[in-house]
Protein backbone atom coordinates (compact mmCIF):
# COMPACT_ATOMS: atom_id res chain seq x y z
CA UNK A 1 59.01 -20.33 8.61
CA UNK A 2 61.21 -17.30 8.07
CA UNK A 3 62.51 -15.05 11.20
CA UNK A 4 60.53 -12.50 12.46
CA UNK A 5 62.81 -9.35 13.90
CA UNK A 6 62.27 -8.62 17.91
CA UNK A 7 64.02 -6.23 19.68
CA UNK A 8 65.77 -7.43 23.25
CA UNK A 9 63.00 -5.91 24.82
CA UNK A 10 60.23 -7.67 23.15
CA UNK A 11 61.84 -10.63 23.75
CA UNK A 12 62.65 -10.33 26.99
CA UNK A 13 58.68 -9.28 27.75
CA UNK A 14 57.92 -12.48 26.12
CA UNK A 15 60.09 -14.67 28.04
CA UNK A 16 58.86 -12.61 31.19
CA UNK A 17 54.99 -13.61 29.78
CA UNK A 18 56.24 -17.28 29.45
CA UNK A 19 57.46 -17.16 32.80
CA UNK A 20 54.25 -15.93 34.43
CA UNK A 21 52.13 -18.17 32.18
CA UNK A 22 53.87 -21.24 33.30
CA UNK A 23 54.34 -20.70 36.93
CA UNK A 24 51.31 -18.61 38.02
CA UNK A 25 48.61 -19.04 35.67
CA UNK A 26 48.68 -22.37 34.68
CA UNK A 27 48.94 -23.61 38.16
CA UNK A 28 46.23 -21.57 39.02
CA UNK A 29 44.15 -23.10 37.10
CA UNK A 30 45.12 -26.12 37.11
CA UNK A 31 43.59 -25.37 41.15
CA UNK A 32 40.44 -23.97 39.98
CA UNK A 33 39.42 -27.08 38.38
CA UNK A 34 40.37 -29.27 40.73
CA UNK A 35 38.23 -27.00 43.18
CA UNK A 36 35.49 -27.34 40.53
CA UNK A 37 36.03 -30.88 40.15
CA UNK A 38 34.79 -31.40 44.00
CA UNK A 39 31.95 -29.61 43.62
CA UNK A 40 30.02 -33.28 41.76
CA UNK A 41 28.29 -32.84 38.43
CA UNK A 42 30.61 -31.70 36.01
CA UNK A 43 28.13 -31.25 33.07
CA UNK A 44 25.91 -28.38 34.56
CA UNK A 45 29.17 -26.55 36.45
CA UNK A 46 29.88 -23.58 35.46
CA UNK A 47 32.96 -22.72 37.58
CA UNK A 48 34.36 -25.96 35.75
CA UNK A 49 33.85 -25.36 32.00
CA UNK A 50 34.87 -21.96 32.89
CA UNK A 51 38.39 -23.22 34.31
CA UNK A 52 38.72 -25.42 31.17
CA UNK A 53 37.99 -22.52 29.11
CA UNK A 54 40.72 -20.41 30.80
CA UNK A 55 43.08 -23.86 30.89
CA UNK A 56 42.41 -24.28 26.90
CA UNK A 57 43.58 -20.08 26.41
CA UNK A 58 46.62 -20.14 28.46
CA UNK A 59 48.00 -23.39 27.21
CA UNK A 60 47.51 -21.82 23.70
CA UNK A 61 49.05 -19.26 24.43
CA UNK A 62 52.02 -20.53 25.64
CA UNK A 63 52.40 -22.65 22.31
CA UNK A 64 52.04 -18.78 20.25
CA UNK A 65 54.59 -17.18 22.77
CA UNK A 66 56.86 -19.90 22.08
CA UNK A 67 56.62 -20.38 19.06
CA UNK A 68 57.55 -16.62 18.54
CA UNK A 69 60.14 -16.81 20.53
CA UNK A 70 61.55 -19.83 18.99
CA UNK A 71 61.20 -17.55 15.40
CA UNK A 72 62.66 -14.76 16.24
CA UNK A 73 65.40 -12.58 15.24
CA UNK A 74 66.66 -11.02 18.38
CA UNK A 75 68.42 -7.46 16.89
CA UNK A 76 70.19 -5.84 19.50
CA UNK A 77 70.31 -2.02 18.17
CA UNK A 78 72.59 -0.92 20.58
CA UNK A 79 75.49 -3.31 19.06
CA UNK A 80 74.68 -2.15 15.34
CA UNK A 81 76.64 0.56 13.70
CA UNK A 82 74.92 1.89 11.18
CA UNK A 83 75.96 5.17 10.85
CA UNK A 84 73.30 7.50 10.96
CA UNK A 85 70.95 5.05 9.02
CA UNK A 86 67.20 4.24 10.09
CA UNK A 87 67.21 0.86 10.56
CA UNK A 88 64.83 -2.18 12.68
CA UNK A 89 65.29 -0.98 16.26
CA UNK A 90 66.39 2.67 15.68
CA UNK A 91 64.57 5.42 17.81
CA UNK A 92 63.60 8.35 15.35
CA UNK A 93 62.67 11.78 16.24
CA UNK A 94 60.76 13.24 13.19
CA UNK A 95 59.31 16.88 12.09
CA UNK A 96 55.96 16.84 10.27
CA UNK A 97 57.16 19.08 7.17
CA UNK A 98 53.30 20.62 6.96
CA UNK A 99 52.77 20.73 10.73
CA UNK A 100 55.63 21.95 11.85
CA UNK A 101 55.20 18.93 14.48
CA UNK A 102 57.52 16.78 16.80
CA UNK A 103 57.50 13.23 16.71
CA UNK A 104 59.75 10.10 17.63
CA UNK A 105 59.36 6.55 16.95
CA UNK A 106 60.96 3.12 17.75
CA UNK A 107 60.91 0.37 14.86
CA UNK A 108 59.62 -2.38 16.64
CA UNK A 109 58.68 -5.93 15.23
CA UNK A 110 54.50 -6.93 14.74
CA UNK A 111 54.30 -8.23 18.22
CA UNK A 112 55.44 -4.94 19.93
CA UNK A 113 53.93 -2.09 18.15
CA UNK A 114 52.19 0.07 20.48
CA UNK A 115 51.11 3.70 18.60
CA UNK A 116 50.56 5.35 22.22
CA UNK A 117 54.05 4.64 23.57
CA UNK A 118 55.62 5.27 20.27
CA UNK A 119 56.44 1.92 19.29
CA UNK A 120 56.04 1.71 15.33
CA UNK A 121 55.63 -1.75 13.72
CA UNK A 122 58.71 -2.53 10.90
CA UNK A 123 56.12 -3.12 8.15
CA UNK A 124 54.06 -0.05 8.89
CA UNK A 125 54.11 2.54 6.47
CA UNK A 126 55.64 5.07 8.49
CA UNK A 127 58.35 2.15 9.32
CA UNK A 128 59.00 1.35 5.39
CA UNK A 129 59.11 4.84 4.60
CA UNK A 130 61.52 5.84 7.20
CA UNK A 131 64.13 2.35 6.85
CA UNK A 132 67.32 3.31 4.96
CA UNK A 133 67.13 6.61 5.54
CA UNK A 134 69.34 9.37 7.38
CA UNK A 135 69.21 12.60 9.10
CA UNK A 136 67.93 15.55 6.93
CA UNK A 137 66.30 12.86 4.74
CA UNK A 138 62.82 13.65 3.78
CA UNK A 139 60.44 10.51 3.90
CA UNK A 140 57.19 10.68 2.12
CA UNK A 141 54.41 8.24 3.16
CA UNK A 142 51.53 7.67 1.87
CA UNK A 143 48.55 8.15 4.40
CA UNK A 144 44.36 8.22 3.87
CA UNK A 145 44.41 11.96 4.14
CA UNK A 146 47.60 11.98 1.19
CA UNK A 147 51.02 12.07 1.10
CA UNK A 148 53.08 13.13 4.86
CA UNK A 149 56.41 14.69 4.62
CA UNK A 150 58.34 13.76 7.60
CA UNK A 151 61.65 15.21 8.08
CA UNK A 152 64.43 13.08 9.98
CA UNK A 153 65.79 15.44 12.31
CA UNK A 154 67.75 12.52 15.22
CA UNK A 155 68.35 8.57 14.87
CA UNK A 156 69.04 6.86 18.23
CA UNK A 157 70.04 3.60 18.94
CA UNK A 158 68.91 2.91 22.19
């Protein structure tokens, strides 16, 4: 499998998830159905199958947190010099040529795109267009309504 990017801060929220998933959930659970367990009858209990059900999710998704953890490309932007250059992990403050309106994005990896806070995944189109590009550049991409001119007006790397 090849290596997905993740910034240090999606992969330290991971390892933070891992964290909580192993040493509150789990055992958490691992109480409830005990509890259950005492109450007799386990094929008409409810609370039982319930735990399981909850046991069966959080033990999956351990295995998916660690195995994208264990894939990951951690890219620390902050240690890159790229000169001016969008690249994975670059904060971008943008100015819709037609709209004459502000915007800034982070390139993030899959995992961490989140629209409302800004967070842009790296294969979006907005993303693709964007990569390799410097201040003053123009990036077209291509959206349902047509083509968006956005005009690089800052790259961070924060």
């Amino acid at each position: 499998m090849s290596k997905v990017p993740l910034t240090v801060q999606g992969a330290e929220r991971l390892r933070e998830e891992l964290q909580r998933l192993k040493t509150v959930d789990r055992p958490k659970v691992i109480e409830a159905i005990a509890e259950a367990r005492a109450h007799g009858d386990l094929k008409e209990n409810a609370e039982y199958h319930a735990a399981r059900e909850q046991q069966s999710f959080i033990e999956g998704r351990i295995k998916e947190v660690e195995g994208k953890l264990s894939h990951a490309q951690i890219i620390d932007v902050t240690k890159l010099d790229a000169n001016g250059t969008v690249v994975f992990g670059a904060t971008v403050e943008l100015l819709d040529v037609d709209t004459d309106e502000e915007l800034e994005y982070r390139i993030v990896g899959d995992d961490e795109a989140d629209i409302k806070n800004g967070l842009i995944s790296i294969s979006s189109p907005i993303a693709r267009a964007l990569i390799g590009k410097q201040v003053d550049d123009v990036a077209q991409v291509q959206t349902p309504k047509g083509i968006r001119e956005l005009e690089i007006v800052e790259v961070k790397y924060i």
